[in-house]
N, C-alpha and C. Protein backbone atom coordinates (compact mmCIF):
# COMPACT_ATOMS: atom_id res chain seq x y z
N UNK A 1 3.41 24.18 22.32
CA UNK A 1 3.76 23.28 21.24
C UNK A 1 3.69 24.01 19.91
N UNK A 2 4.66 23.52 19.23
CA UNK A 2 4.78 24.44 17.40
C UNK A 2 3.56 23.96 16.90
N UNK A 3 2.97 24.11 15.60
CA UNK A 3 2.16 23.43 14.83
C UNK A 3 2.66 23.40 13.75
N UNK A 4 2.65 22.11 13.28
CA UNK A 4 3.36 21.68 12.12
C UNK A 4 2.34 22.13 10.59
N UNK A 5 2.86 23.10 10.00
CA UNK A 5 1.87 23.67 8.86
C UNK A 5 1.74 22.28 7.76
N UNK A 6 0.84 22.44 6.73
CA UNK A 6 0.49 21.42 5.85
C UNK A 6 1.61 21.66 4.74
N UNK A 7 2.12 21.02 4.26
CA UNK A 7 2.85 21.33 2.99
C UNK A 7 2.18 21.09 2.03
N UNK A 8 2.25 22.44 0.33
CA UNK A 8 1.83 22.10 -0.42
C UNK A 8 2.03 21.75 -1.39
N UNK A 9 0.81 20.96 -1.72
CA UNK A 9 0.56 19.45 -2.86
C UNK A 9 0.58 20.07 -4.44
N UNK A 10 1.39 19.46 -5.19
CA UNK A 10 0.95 19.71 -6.37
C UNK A 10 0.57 18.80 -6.92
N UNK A 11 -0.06 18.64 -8.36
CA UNK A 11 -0.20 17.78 -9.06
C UNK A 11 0.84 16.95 -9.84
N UNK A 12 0.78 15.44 -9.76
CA UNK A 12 2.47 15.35 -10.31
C UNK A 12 2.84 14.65 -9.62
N UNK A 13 3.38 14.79 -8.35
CA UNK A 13 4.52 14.90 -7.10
C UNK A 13 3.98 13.13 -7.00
N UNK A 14 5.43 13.10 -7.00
CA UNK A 14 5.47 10.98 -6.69
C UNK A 14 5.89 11.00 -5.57
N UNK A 15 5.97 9.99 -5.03
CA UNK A 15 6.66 9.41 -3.91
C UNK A 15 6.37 7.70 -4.17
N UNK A 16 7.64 7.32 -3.47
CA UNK A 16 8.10 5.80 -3.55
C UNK A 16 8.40 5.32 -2.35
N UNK A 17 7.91 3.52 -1.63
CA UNK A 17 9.16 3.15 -0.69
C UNK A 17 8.90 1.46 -1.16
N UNK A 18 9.73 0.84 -0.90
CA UNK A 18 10.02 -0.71 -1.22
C UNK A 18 10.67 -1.70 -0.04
N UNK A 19 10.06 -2.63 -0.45
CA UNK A 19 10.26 -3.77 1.01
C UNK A 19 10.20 -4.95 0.85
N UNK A 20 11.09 -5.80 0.84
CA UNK A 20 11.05 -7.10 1.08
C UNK A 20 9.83 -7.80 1.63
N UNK A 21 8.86 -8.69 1.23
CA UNK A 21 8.09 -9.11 1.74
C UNK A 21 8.49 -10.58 2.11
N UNK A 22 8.37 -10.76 3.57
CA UNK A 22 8.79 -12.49 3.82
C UNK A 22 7.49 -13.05 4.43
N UNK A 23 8.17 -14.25 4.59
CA UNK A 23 6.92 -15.26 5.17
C UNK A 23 6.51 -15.17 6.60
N UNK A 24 7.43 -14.43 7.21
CA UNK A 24 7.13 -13.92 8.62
C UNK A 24 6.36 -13.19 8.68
N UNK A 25 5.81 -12.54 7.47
CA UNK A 25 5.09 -10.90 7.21
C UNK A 25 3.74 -11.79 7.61
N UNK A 26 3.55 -13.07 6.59
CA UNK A 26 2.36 -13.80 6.11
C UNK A 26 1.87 -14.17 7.75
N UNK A 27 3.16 -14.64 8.67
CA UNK A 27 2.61 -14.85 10.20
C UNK A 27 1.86 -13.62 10.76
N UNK A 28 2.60 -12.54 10.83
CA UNK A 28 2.21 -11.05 11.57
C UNK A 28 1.21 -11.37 10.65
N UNK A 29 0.80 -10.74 9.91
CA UNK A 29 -0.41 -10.32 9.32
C UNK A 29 -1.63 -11.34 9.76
N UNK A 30 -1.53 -12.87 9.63
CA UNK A 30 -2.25 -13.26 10.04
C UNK A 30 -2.83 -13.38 11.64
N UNK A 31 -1.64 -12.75 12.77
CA UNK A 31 -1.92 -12.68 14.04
C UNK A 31 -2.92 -11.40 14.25
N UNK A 32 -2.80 -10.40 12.86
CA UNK A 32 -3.43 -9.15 13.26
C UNK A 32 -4.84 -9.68 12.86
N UNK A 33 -5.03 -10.50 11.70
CA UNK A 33 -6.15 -10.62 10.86
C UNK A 33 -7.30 -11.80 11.38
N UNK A 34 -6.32 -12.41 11.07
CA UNK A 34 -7.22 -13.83 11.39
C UNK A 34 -7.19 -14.52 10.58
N UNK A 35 -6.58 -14.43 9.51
CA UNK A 35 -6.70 -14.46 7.75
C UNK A 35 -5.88 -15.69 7.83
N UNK A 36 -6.58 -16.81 7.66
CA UNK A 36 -5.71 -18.48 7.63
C UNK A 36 -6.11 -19.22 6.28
N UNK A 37 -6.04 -17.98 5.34
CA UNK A 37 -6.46 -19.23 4.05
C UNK A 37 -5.28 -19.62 3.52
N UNK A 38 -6.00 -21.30 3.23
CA UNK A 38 -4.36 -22.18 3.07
C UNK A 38 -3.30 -21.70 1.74
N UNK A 39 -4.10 -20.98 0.82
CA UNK A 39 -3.24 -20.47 -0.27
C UNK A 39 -2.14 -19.47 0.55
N UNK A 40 -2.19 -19.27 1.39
CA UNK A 40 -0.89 -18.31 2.70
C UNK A 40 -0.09 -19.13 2.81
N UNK A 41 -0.36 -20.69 3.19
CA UNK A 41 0.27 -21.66 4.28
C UNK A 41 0.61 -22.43 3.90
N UNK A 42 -0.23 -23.18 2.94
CA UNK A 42 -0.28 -24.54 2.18
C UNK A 42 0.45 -24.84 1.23
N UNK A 43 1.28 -25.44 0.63
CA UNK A 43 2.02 -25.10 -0.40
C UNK A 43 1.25 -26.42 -1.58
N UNK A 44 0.67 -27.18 -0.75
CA UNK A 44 -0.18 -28.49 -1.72
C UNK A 44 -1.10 -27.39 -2.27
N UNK A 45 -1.94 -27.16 -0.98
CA UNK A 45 -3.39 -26.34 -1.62
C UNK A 45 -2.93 -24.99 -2.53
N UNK A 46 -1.84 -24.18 -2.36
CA UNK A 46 -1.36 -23.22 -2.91
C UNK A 46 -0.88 -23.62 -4.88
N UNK A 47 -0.26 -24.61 -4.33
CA UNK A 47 0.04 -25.29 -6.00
C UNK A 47 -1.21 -25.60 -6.79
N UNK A 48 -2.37 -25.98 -6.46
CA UNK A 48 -3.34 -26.50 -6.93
C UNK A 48 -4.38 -25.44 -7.41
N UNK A 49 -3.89 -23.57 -6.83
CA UNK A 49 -4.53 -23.07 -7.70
C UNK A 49 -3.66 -22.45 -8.46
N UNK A 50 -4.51 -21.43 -9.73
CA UNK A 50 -4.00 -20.09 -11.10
C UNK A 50 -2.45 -20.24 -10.17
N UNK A 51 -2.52 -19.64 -9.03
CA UNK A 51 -0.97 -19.03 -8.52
C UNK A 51 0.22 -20.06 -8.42
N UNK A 52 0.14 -20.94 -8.13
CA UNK A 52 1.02 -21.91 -8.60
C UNK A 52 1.99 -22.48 -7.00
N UNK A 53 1.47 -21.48 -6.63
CA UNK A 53 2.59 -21.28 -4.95
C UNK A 53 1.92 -20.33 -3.89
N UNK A 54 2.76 -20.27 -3.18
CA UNK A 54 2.21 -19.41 -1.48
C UNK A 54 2.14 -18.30 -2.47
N UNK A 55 0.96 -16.68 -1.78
CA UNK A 55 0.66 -16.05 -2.30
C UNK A 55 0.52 -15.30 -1.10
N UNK A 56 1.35 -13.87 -0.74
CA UNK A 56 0.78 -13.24 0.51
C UNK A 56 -0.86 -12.90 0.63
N UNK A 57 -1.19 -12.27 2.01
CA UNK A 57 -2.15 -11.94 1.72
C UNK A 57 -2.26 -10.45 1.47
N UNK A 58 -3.26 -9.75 0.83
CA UNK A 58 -4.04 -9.03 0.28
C UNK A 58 -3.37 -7.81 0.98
N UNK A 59 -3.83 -7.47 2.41
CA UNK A 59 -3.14 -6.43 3.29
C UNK A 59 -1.96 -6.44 3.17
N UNK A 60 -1.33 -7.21 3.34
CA UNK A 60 0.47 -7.09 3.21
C UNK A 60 0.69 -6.33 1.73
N UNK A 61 0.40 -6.38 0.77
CA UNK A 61 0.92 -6.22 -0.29
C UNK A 61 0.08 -4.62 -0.58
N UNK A 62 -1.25 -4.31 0.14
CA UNK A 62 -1.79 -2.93 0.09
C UNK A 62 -1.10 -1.94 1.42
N UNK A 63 -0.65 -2.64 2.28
CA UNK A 63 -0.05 -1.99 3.39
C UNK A 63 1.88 -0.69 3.19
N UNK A 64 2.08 -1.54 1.92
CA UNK A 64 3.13 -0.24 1.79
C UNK A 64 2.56 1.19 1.43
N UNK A 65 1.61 0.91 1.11
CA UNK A 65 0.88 2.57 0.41
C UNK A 65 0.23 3.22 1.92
N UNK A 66 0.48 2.49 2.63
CA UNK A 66 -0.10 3.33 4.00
C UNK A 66 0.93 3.61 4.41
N UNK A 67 2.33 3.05 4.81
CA UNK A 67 3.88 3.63 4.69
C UNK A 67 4.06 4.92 3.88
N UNK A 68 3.63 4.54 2.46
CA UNK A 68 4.04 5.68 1.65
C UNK A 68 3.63 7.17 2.01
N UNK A 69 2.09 7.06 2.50
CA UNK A 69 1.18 8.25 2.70
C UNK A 69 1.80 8.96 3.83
N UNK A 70 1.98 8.21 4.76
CA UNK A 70 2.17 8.12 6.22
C UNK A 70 3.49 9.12 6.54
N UNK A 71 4.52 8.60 5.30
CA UNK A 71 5.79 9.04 5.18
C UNK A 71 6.04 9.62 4.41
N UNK A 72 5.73 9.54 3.63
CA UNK A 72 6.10 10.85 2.32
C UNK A 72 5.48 11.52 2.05
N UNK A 73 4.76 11.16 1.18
CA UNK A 73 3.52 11.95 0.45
C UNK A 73 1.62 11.06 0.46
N UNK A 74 1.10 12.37 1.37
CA UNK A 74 1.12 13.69 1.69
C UNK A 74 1.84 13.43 3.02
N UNK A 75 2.38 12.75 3.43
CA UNK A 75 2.94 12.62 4.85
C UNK A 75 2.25 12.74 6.21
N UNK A 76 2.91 12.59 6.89
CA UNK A 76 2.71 12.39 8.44
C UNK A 76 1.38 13.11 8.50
N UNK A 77 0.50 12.37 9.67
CA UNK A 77 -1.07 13.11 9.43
C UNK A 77 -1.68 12.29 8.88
N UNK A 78 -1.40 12.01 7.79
CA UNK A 78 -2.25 11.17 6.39
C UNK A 78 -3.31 9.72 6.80
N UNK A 79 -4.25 10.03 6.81
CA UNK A 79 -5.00 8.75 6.49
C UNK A 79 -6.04 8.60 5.16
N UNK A 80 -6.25 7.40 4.84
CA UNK A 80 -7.07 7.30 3.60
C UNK A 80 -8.71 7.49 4.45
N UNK A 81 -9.48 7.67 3.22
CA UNK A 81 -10.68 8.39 3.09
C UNK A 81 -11.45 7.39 2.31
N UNK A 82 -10.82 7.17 1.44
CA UNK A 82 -11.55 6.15 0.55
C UNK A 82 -10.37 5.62 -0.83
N UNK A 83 -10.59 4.18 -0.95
CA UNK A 83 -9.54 3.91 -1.70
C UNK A 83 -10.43 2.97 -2.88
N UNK A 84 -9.77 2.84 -3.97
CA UNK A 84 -10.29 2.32 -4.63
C UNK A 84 -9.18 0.89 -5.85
N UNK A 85 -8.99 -0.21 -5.07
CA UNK A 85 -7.41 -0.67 -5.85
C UNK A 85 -8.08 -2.01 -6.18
N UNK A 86 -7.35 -2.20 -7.49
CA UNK A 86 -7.61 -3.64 -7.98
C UNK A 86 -6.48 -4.61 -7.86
N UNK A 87 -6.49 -5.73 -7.74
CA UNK A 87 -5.18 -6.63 -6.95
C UNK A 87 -5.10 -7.31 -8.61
N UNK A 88 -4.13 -6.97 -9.20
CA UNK A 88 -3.58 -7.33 -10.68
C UNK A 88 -2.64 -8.60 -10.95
N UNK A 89 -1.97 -9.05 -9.67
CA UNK A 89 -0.93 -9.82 -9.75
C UNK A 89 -0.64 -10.28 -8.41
N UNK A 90 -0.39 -11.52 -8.48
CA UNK A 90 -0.02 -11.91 -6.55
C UNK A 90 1.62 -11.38 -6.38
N UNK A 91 1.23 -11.73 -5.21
CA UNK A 91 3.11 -11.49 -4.12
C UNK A 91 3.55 -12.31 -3.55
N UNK A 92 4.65 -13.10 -3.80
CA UNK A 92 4.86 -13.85 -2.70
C UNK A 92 6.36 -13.24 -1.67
N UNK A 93 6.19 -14.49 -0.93
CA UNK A 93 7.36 -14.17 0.04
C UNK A 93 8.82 -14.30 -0.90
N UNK A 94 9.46 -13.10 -0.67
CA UNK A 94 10.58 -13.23 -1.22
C UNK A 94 10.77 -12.05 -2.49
N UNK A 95 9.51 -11.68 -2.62
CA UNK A 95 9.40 -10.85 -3.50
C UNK A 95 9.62 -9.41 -2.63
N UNK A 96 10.28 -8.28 -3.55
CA UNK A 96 10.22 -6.91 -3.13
C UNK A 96 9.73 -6.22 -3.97
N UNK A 97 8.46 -5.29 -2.72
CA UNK A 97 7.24 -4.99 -3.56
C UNK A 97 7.63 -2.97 -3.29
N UNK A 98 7.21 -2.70 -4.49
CA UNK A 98 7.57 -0.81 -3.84
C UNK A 98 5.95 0.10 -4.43
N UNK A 99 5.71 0.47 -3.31
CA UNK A 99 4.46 1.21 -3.23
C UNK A 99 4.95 2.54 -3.94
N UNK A 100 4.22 3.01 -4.40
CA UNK A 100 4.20 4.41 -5.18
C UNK A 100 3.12 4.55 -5.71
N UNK A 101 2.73 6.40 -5.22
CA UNK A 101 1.61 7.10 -5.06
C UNK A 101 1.55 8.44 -6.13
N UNK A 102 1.20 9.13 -6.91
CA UNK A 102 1.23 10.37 -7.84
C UNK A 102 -0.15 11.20 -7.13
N UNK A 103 0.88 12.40 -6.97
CA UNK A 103 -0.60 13.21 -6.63
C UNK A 103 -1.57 13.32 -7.91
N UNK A 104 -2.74 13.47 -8.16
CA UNK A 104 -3.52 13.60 -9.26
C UNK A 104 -4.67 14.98 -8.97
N UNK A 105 -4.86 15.29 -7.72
CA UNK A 105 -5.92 16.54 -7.12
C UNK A 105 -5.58 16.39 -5.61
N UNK A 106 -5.24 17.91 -5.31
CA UNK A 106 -4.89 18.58 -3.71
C UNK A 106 -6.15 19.67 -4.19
N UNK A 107 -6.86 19.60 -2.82
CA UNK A 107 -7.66 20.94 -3.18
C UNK A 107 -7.72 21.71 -2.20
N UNK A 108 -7.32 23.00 -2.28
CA UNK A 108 -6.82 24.34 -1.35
C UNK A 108 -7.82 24.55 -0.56
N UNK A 109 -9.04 24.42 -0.25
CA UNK A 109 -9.59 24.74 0.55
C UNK A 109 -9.77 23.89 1.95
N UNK A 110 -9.26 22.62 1.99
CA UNK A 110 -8.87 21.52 3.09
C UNK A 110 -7.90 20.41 2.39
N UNK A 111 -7.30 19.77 3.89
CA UNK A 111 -6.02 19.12 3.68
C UNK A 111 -6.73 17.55 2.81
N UNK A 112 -7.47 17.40 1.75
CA UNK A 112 -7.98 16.39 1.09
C UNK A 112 -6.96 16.31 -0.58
N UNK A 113 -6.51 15.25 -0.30
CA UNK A 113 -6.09 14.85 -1.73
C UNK A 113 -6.59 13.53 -2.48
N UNK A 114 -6.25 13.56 -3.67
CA UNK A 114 -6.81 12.18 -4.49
C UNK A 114 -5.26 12.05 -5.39
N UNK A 115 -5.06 10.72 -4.73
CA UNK A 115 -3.68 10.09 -5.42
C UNK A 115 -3.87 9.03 -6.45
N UNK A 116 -3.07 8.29 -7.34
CA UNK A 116 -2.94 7.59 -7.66
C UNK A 116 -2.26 6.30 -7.48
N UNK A 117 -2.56 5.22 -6.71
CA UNK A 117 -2.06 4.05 -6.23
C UNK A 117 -1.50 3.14 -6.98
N UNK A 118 0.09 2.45 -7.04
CA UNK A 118 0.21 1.44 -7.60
C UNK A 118 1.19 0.44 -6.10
N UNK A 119 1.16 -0.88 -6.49
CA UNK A 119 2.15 -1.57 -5.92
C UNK A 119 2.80 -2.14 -7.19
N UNK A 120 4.01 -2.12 -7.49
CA UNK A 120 5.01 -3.25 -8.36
C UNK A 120 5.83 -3.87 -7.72
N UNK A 121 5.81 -5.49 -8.29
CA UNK A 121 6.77 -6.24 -7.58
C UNK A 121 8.16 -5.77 -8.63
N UNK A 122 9.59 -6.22 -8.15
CA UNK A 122 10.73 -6.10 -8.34
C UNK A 122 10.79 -6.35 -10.19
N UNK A 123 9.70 -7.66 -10.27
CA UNK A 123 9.90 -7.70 -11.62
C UNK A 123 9.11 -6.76 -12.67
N UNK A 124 8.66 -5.72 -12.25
CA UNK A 124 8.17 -4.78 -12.92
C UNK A 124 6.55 -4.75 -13.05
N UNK A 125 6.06 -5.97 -12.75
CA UNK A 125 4.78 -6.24 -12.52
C UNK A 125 3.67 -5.11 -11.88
N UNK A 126 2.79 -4.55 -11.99
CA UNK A 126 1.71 -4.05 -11.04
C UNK A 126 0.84 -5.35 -10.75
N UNK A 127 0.90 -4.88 -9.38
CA UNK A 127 0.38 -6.12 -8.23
C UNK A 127 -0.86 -5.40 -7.88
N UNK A 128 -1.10 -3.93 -7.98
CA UNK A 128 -2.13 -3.19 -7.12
C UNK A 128 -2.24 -2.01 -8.25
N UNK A 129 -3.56 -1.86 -8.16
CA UNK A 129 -3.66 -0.07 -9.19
C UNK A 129 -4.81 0.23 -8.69
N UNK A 130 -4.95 1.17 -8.31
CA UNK A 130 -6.02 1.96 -8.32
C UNK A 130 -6.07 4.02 -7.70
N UNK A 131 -6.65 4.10 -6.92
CA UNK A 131 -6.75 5.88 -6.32
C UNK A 131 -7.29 5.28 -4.91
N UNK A 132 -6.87 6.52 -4.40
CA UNK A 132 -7.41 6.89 -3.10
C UNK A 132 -7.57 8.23 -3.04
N UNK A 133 -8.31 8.58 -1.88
CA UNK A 133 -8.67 9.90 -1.10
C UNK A 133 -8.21 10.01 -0.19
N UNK A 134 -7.60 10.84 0.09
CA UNK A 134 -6.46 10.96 1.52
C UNK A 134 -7.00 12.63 2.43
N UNK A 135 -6.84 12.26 3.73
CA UNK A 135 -6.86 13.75 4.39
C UNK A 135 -5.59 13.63 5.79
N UNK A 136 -5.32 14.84 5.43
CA UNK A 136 -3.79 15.32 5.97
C UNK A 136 -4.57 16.35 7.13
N UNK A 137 -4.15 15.59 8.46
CA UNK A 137 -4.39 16.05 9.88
C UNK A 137 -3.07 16.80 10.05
N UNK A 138 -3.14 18.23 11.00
CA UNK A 138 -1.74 19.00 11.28
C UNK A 138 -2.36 18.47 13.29
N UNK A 139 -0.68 18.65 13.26
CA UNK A 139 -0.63 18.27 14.56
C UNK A 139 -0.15 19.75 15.31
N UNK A 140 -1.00 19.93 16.75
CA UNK A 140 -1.23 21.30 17.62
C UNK A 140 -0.28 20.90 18.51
């Protein structure tokens, strides 16, 4: 088998991907989760809070930045290490949300980086901000 070398990170380097979020998402997610709070479901109880309406949940709307890592940058390999994101703005269904990551520190002595995390919805909004720590596995 080849071994796929690490590619290297600079400081800087963006990467982007974007996705329609629907209400089917709000089902899957809750079959993975368990996650049945009525602000998901309810559209009485949903109106009655700040948000005004259905509001995905939490994972759905942090889950493109695991796409992003996964796939772009630092790519394939990639899992987080430690993340650190503040949820700025809700999502709902219908909204298209695009994850994008900035490298901020790659450090040469192992495959560990520290990115910069955002999610924005379509209307320009940040929905998500914060960093993570990422480490990039090569495959034998």
């Amino acid at each position: 088998m080849a071994t796929e070398t690490r590619t290297t990170l600079t400081v800087g380097q963006v990467a982007e991907l974007s996705r329609e979020v629907t209400s089917d998402d709000i089902v899957k997610f809750t079959d993975i989760s368990g996650d049945r709070n009525p602000i998901h479901y309810d559209e009485a109880a949903a109106k009655s809070t700040k948000f005004g309406e259905i509001v995905v949940q939490g994972g759905i709307t942090s889950a493109i930045l695991n796409a992003v890592v996964a796939e772009e940058l630092p790519g394939p390999g990639t899992v987080f290490l430690n993340v650190n994101w503040d949820f700025k703005a809700p999502v709902r269904p219908g909204d298209t949300i695009t994850g994008r990551v900035e490298v901020l520190e790659a450090r040469e002595d192992k495959p560990v980086t520290k990115i910069k995390t955002q999610v924005l919805r379509d209307d320009g909004t940040v929905v998500l901000d914060g960093t993570a720590v990422c480490f990039t596995m090569s495959f034998d």
